[in-house]
Structures are given as structure tokens and as C-alpha cells.
Protein backbone atom coordinates (compact mmCIF):
# COMPACT_ATOMS: atom_id res chain seq x y z
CA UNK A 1 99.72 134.32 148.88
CA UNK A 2 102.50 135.35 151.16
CA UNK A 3 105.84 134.44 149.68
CA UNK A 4 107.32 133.59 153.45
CA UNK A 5 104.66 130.69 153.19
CA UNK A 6 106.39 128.91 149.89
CA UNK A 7 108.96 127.13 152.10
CA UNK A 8 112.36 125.51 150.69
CA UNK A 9 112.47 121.93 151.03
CA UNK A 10 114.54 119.85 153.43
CA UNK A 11 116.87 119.31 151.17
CA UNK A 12 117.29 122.44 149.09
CA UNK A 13 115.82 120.89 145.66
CA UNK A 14 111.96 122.19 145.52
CA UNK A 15 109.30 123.98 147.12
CA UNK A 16 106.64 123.14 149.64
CA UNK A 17 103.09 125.31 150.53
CA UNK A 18 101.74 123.76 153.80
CA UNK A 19 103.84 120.73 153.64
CA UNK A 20 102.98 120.22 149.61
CA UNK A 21 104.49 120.42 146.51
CA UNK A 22 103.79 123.44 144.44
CA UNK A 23 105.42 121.85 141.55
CA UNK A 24 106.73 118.54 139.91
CA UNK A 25 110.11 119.33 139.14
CA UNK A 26 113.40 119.22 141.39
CA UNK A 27 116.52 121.12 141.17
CA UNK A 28 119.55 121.04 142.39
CA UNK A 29 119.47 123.74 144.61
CA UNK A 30 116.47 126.97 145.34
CA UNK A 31 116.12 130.03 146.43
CA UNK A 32 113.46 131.49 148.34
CA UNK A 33 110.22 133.10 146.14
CA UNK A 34 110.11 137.04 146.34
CA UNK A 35 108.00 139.58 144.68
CA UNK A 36 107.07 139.66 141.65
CA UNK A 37 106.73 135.75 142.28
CA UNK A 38 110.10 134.52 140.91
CA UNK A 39 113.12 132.35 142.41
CA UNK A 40 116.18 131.43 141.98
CA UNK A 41 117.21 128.12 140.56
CA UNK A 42 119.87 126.16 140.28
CA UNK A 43 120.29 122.62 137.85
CA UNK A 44 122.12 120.99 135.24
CA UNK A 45 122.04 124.02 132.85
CA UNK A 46 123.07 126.56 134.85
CA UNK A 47 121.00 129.30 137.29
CA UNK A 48 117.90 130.93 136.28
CA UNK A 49 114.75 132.25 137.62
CA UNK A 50 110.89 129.81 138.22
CA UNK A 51 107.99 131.02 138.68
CA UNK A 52 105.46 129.39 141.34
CA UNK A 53 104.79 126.86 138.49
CA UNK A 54 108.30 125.85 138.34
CA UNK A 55 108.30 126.53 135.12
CA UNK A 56 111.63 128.92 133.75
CA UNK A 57 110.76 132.48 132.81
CA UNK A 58 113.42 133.04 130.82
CA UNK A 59 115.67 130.84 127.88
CA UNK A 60 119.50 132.13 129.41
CA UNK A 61 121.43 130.50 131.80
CA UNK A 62 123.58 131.96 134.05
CA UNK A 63 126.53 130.83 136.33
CA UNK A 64 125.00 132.66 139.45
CA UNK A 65 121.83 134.60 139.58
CA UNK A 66 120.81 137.27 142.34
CA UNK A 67 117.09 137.49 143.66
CA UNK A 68 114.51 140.04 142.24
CA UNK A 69 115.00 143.43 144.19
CA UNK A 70 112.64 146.18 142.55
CA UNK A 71 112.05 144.70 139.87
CA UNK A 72 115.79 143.66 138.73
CA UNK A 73 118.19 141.19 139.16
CA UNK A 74 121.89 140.86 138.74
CA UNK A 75 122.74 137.25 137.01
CA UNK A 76 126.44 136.56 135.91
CA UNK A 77 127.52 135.08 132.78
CA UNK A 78 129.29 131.89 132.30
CA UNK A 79 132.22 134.49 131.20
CA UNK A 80 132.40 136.07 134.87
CA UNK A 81 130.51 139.18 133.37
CA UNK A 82 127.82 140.65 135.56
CA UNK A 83 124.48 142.76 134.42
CA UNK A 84 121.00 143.15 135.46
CA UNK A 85 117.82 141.72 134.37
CA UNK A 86 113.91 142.03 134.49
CA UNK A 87 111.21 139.91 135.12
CA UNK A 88 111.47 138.71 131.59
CA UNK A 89 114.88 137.93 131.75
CA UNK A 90 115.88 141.16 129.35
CA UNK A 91 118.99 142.82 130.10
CA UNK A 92 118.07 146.77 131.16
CA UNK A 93 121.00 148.13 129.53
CA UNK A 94 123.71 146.71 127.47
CA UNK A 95 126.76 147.33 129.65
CA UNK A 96 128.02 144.42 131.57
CA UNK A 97 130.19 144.89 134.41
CA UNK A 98 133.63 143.19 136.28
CA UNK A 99 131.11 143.09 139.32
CA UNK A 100 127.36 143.86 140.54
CA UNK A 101 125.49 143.96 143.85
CA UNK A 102 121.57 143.62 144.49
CA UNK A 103 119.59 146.77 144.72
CA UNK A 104 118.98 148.17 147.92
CA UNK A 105 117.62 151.60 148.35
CA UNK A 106 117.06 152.11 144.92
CA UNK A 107 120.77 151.45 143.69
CA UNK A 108 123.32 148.83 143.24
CA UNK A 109 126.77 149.30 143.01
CA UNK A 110 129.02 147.90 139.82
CA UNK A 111 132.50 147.71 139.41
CA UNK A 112 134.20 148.35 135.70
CA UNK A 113 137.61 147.50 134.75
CA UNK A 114 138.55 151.36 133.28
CA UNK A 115 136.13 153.56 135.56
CA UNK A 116 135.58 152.44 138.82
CA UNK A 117 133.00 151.74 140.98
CA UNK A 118 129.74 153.53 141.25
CA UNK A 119 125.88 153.54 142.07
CA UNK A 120 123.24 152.81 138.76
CA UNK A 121 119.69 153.00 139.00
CA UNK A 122 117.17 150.19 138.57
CA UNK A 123 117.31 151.97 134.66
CA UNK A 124 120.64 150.97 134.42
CA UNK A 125 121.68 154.41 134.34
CA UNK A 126 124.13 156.31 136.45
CA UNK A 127 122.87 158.07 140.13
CA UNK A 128 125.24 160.67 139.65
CA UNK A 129 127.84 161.71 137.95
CA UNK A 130 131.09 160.12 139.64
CA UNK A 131 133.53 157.11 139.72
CA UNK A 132 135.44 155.90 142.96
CA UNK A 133 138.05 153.19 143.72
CA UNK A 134 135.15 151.19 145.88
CA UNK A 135 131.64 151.62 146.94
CA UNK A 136 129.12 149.93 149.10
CA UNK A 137 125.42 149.77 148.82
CA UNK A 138 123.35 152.57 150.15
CA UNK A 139 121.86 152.13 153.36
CA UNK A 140 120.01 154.69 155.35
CA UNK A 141 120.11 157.27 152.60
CA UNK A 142 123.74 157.29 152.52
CA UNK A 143 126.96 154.69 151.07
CA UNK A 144 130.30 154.55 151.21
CA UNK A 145 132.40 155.40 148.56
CA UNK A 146 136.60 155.32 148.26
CA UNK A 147 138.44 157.97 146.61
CA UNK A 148 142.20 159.43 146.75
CA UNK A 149 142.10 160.86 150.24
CA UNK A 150 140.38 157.21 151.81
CA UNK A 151 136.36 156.62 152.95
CA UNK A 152 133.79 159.02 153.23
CA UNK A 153 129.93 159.34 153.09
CA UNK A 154 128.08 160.03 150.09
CA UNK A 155 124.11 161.13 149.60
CA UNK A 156 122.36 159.24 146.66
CA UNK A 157 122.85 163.15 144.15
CA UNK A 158 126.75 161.91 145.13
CA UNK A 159 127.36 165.04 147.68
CA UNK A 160 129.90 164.44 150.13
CA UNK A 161 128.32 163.69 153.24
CA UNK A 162 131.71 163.14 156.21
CA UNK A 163 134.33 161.26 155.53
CA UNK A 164 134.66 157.97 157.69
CA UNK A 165 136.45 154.60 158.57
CA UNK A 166 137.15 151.75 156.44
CA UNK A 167 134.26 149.23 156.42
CA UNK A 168 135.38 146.44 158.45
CA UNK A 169 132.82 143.79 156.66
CA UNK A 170 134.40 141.88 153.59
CA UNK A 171 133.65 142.33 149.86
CA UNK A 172 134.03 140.38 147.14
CA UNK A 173 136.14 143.12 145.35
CA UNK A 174 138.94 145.26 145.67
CA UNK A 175 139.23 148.64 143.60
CA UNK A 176 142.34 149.98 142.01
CA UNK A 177 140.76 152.47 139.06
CA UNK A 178 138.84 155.66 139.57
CA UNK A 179 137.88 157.77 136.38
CA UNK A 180 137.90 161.67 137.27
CA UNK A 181 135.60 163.21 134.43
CA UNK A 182 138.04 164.90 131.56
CA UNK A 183 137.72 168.56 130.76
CA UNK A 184 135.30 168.97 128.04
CA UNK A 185 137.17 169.12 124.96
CA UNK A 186 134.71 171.11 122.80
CA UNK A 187 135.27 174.26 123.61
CA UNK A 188 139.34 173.87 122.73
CA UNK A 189 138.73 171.75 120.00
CA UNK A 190 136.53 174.95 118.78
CA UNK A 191 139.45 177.38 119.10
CA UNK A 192 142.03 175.38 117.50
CA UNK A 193 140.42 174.44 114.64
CA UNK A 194 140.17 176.06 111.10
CA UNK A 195 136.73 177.17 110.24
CA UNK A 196 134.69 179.61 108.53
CA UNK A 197 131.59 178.36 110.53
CA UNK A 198 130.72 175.96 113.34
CA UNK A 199 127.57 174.05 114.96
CA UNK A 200 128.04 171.97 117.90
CA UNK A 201 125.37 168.93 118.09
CA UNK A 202 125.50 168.37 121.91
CA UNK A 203 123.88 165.91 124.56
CA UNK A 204 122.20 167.93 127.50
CA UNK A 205 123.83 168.49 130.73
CA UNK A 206 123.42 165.72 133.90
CA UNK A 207 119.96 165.44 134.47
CA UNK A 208 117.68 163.65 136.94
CA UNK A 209 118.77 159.40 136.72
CA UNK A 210 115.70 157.45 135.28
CA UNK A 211 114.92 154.78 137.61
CA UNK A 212 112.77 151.36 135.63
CA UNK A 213 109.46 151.86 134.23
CA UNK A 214 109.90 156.22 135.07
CA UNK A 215 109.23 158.15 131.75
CA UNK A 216 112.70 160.40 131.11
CA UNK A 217 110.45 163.77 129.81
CA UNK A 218 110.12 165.55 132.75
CA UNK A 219 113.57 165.04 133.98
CA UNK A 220 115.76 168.14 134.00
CA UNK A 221 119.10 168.92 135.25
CA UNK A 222 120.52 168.46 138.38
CA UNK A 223 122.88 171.51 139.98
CA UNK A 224 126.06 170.28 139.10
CA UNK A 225 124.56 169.66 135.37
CA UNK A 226 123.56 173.04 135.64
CA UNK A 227 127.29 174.33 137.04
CA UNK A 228 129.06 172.34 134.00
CA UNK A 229 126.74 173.45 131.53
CA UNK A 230 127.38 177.38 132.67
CA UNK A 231 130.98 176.19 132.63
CA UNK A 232 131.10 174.87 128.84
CA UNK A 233 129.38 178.00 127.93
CA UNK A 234 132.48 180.06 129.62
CA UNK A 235 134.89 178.24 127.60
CA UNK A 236 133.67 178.85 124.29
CA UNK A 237 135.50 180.93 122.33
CA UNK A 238 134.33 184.83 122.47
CA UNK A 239 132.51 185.05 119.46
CA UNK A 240 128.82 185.11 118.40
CA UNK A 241 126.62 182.53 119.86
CA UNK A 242 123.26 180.80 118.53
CA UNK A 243 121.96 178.19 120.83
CA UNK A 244 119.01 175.70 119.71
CA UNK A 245 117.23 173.12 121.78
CA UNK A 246 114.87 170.13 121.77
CA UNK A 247 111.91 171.75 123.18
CA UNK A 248 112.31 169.00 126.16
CA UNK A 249 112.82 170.94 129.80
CA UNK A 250 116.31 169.95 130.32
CA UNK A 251 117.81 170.44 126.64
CA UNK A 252 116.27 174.12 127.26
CA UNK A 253 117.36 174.72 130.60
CA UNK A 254 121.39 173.70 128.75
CA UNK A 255 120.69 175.75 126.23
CA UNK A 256 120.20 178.75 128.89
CA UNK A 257 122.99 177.52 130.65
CA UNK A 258 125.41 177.97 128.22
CA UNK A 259 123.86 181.15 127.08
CA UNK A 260 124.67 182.74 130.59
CA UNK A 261 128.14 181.24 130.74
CA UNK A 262 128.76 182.63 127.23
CA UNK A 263 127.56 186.34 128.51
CA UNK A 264 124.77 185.85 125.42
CA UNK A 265 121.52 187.42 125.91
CA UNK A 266 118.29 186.41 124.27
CA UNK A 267 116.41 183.21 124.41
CA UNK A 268 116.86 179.68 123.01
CA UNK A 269 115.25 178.64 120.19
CA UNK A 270 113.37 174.97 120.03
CA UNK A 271 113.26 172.75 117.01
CA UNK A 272 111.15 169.33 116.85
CA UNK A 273 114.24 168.37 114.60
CA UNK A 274 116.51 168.23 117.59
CA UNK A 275 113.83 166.29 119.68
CA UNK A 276 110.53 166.26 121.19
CA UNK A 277 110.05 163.96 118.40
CA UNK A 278 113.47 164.57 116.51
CA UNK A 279 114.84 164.73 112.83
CA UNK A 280 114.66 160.37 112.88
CA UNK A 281 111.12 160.38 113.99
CA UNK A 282 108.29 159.95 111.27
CA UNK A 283 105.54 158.71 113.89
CA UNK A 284 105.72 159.96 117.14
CA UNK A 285 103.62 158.07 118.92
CA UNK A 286 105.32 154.62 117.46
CA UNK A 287 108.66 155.65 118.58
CA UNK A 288 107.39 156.62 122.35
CA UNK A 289 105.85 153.33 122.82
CA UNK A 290 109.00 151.53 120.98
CA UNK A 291 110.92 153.22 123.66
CA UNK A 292 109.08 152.61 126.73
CA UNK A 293 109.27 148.99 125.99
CA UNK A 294 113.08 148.66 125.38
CA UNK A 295 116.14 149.86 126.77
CA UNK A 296 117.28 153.14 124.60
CA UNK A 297 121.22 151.94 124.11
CA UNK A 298 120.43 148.23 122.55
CA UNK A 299 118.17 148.90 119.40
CA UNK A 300 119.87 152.69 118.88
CA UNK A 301 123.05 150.66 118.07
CA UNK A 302 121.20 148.55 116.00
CA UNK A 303 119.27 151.61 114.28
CA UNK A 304 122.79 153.20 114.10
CA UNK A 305 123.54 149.83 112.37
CA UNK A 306 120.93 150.58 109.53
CA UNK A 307 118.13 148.48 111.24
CA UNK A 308 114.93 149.86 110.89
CA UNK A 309 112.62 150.71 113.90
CA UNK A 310 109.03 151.36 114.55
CA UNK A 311 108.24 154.97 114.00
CA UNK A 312 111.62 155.91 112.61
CA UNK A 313 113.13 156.97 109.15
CA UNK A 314 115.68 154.79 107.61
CA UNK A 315 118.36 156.12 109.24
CA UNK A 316 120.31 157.78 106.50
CA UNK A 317 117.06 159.69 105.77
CA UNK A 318 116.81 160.93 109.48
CA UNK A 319 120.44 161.80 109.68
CA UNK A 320 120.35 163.58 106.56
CA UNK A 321 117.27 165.69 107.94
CA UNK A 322 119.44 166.09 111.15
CA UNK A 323 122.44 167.56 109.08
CA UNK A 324 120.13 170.30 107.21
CA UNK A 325 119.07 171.33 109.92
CA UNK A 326 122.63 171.59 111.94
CA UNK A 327 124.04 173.34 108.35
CA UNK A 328 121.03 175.79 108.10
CA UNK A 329 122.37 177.06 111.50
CA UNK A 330 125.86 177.50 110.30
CA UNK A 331 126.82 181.74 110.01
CA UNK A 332 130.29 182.63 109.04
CA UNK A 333 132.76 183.62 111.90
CA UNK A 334 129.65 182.54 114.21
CA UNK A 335 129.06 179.40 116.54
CA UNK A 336 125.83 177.88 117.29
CA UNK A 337 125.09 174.73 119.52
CA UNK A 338 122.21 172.50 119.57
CA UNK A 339 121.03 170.53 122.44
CA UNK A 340 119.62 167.46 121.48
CA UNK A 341 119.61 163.57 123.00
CA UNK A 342 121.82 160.71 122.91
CA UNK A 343 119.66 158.90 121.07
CA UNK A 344 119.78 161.36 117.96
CA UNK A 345 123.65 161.95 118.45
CA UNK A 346 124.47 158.61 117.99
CA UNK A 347 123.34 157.64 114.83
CA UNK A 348 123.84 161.13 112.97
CA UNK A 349 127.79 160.38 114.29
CA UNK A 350 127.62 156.93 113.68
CA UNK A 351 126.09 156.98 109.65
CA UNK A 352 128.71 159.91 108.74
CA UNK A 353 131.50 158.49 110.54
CA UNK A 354 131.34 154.88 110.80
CA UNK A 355 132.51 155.13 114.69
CA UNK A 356 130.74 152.12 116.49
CA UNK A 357 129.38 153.41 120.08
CA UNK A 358 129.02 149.75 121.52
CA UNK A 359 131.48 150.58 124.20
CA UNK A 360 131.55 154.36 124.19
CA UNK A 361 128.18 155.92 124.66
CA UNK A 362 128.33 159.55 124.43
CA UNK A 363 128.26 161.31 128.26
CA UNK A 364 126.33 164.48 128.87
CA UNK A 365 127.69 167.65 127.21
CA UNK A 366 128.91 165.20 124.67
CA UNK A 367 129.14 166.09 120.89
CA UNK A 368 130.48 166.73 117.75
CA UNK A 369 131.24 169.94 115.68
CA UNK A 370 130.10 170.69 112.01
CA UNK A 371 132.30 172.88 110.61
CA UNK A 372 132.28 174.75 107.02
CA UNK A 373 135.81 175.72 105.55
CA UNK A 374 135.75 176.88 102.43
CA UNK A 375 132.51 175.37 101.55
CA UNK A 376 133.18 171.87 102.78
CA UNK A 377 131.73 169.97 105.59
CA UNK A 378 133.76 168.61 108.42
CA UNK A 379 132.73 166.65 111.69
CA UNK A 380 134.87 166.97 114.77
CA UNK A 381 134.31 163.67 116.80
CA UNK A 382 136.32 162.45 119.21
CA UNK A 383 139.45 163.92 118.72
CA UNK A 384 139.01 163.21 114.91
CA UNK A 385 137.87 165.58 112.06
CA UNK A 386 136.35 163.59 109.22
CA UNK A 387 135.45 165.00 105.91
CA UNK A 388 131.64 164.44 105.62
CA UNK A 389 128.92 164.99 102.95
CA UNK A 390 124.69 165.12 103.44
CA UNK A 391 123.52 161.67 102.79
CA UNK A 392 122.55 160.80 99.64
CA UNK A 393 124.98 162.96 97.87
């Protein structure tokens, strides 16, 4: 069936096949079908999504819903809150935003209160690595964007195409925040701090955005994840270096990264603790297909939480393999870093400091430091330095 053929009623409240009904029930006002088969609806309870049987595919009502473009749509809360949905009506990530566009070309644009504006894939997940004052959807390989010096041309990696006019069509939102990305503290947090030996747990650099239903294992980094991995490597502080990685492409190619910028020769050495599965993993193949069916940010906070999750350890047990392993590394007057995922880093920084990452999930090149003084443990996190001790001790 051709969705063009499902045609809106006279006036507004149904939908009609060659001049019949498809369906019993009548709304208030509908929206014309699109792939995969869905439209929007409007009644009583709010706006939602039907399928051809008019039946809703979902339970939550919204105060406006958007139609299905690549699989996701943007609904808005009865709260003025905007995120994105898929055909089941699940959220794909957990952040909501002050404002959200369609897809188009792969990428919508969302506005958020202390960032900015940017472009997120149909994962939910950033296109690259940058927040400006405004941005329009990408048409024709290319969007504009608004930073300090006015409008200019962007390419979907976020390179600076020409810089251009202000768009004379109106939108529904005016920008006044950009976030420029902070130095990365690490490295000075390193050199002021008191320590007879240190580990840094770290995310990997930028790498390749996941777009929906597009496995994350083969993605590595992109150049400028590259450049700012090099870059944190140069800022350490000149002594020796022992770098560990996930055996998964782009935690190695970090690892490497650093290496070079640190002037260390050698290789990197892979551990399955750090991922690829990971110290929380007892079954492997559980936790893959756990993960492929659910966005990675909503049930780690609730792992982080204590909940328990196919495939995993309790989480105390997994961080308390994850902390061996980070102390066996320690070497006085020595530094070594580990590349892992922000899926192990949260809950190993969540159980042994009690921070709550609900609204701050950790970036790339994010981390914490384990540091030994005088046969103590201590984790740097944000800033902070906690006193910690293994789990179950």
C-alpha cells in the first residue's frame, strides 16, 4: 500500500482508502500516514501516534507529536520538554531538550538551556563535537550553525564550510548560550595533586556518532578525537607512562594517541576488564543483546542505581573487579591510564562516590584518577577527591 493513497478526511478527524474508512474511530484532528505505517493523532488525551488500524501504538500522551522521519519522532511533553521516540513509543536517549526539529538528512537539531544548539543522530547521540548559539537542519549535506563571529556553513563531521547570511525564514527559537568545550582538567588535576601513584580510568576520544539500529564496535575516532587525544597525552605530566585499553578499535587507537603525545614508546596493552566484555560483564552475549535492545544511558543509571541487568554482575561485584584491576596498574612515582567506555565509567564512579550522572554523562576523554598516598585510595572526580575503599571491605 502506498501511504499517499490513505487520504485525510474532509474534515481532519479520520482516514479514508478509496473513499472508505480504514478504521472506526474519529479524532479530533490527523496527520498524514508515513513509513513505518504510523500517524499522528490528535484527541481528548493528548497527541500520539495510530497505526492503519487506528489503534494507538504507544500508552504516552503528548502535547504535540512530530511525524516518523527514519525511524524517530520528536513528541513534546505536556511540560514543554521535547525528545525523540521510536516506533514503539520508547524514548532513544534520556535527555530531553528546550527544543527539537524532525530529522532530515540524518540529523535533527535540539536546543538546551546550558549548551546550545546542535545536530544529534537518529541514536540520540551527538554528530560532532560542538555547541552553537542556533542551528538549522541539514540540507544538501550542509546546515547552518551561529557562533560568536555570526552564520556560517557547517559539513555533518562539524568542519567549517563558508561563512554566510542570516537565514531569512523564521524559527521557533532564538539562541543566547553556546558551550565552548573546557580544557581537560586531568592532566592539571594530575600535577597538582599529592600522590605516590596514579591510574586514570578514561572514556575514549570522539569517535564515529552511532546513528539507530548501527552496532557502536567498529566505530573509531574521528580526526579531531584523534588531535585531542594526542593533546591530553602532551599535557600529562613528564613522568612514566603505562597506557591500557579495551581491546575495542577506538579505545586502542586513544591509547596510541596519548602514547605519542606523551613521547612514550611501546605498545598498548588490552584487558577484557576494561571492555570488549568489561570487569561488569559475566555473560557476554546477554549483555550485547541487552544493549542492542535499549538505549545505553537509561538502564546504566539504573545499574549504577544497584539494579541488576541481564548478563551483568551485581554492580558492587563488577566495580570491585574494575578497581583491582585499575590498583594492580598503580607503580610508585608512575602514571598509567586506561581507556575504557562510558558505560563502565559510570557505575565504578557512581558505587564509590555516590555522584548521580542523570544530568551529567561523562564526555569523551572523561575520567577519574585513582591515586595511592601513603597506602590509601583516593578518586579524583570532578573536581572532588573522595577517600575510597574496594567494595566489600
Amino acid at each position: 500500500m502506498d501511504f499517499d493513497d490513505l487520504i485525510i478526511s474532509f474534515d481532519g478527524t479520520h482516514h479514508l482508502y478509496e473513499g472508505r474508512l480504514i478504521y472506526e474511530q474519529r479524532f479530533i484532528v490527523v496527520g498524514q500516514f508515513c513509513f513505518p505505517g504510523l500517524a499522528v493523532v490528535c484527541d481528548a488525551s493528548g497527541a500520539y501516534h495510530i497505526n492503519l488500524l487506528g489503534e494507538a501504538v504507544y500508552a504516552e500522551r503528548y502535547s504535540w507529536t512530530g511525524s516518523f522521519a527514519e525511524g524517530v519522532a520528536a513528541v513534546c511533553n505536556t511540560d514543554g520538554r521535547y525528545l525523540y521516540i521510536n516506533e514503539e513509543g520508547k524514548p532513544i536517549a534520556f535527555e530531553t531538550y528546550l527544543y527539537a526539529t524532525e530529522f532530515a538528512e540524518g540529523s535533527a537539531v535540539v536546543y538546551q538551556e546550558r549548551l546550545g544548539a546542535t545536530h544529534i543522530t537518529t541514536a540520540g547521540e551527538p554528530l560532532y563535537g560542538d555547541w552553537y548559539f542556533d542551528a538549522r537542519p541539514f540540507a544538501g549535506g550542509r546546515a547552518k550553525v551561529r557562533d560568536e563571529q555570526g552564520w556560517l556553513f557547517i559539513s555533518p563531521d562539524g568542519r567549517m564550510l563558508e561563512r554566510t547570511d542570516e537565514p531569512s525564514e523564521k524559527f521557533p527559537i532564538q539562541g543566547s548560550v553556546r558551550c565552548l568545550p573546557p580544557k581537560n582538567p586531568i592532566p592539571a588535576a594530575l600535577k597538582a595533586a599529592d600522590w605516590d601513584a596514579a591510574a586514570v580510568l578514561l572514556r575514549h576520544g570522539e569517535r564515529q556518532p552511532l546513528t539507530k539500529g548501527e552496532p557502536g564496535s567498529e566505530k573509531v575516532l574521528t580526526s579531531r578525537g584523534k588531535r585531542q587525544s594526542w593533546a591530553f597525552g602532551v599535557a600529562l605530566p613528564k613522568v612514566p607512562l603505562q597506557v591500557y585499553a579495551s581491546s575495542v578499535r577506538r579505545c586502542v587507537q586513544t591509547g596510541g594517541e596519548i602514547r605519542a603525545g606523551a613521547g612514550i614508546f611501546g605498545t598498548t596493552k588490552t584487558s577484557p576488564m576494561l571492555g570488549d566484555p568489561g570487569a561488569f560483564v559475566a555473560d557476554d552475549d546477554m549483555v550485547r543483546a541487552f544493549y542492542a535492545g535499549n538505549p545505553v544511558k537509561t538502564p546504566s543509571l539504573r545499574y549504577a542505581a544497584g539494579e541488576t541487568l541481564p548478563g551483568h554482575y551485581p554492580v558492587r561485584i563488577g566495580t570491585r573487579r574494575m578497581f583491582d584491576f585499575v590498583a594492580e596498574t598503580l607503580a610508585d612515582e608512575e602514571i598509567s591510564v586506561c581507556v575504557t567506555h562510558d558505560v563502565w565509567l559510570v557505575p565504578f564512579i557512581s558505587v564509590l562516590t555516590g555522584y548521580d550522572f542523570t544530568d551529567d554523562w561523562p564526555g569523551f576523554l572523561d575520567g577519574c584518577i585513582l591515586m595511592r598516598r601513603t597506602q590509601k585510595y583516593f578518586l579524583w572526580w570532578r573536581g572532588e577527591e573522595y577517600a575510597v575503599t574496594p567494595p566489600g571491605e
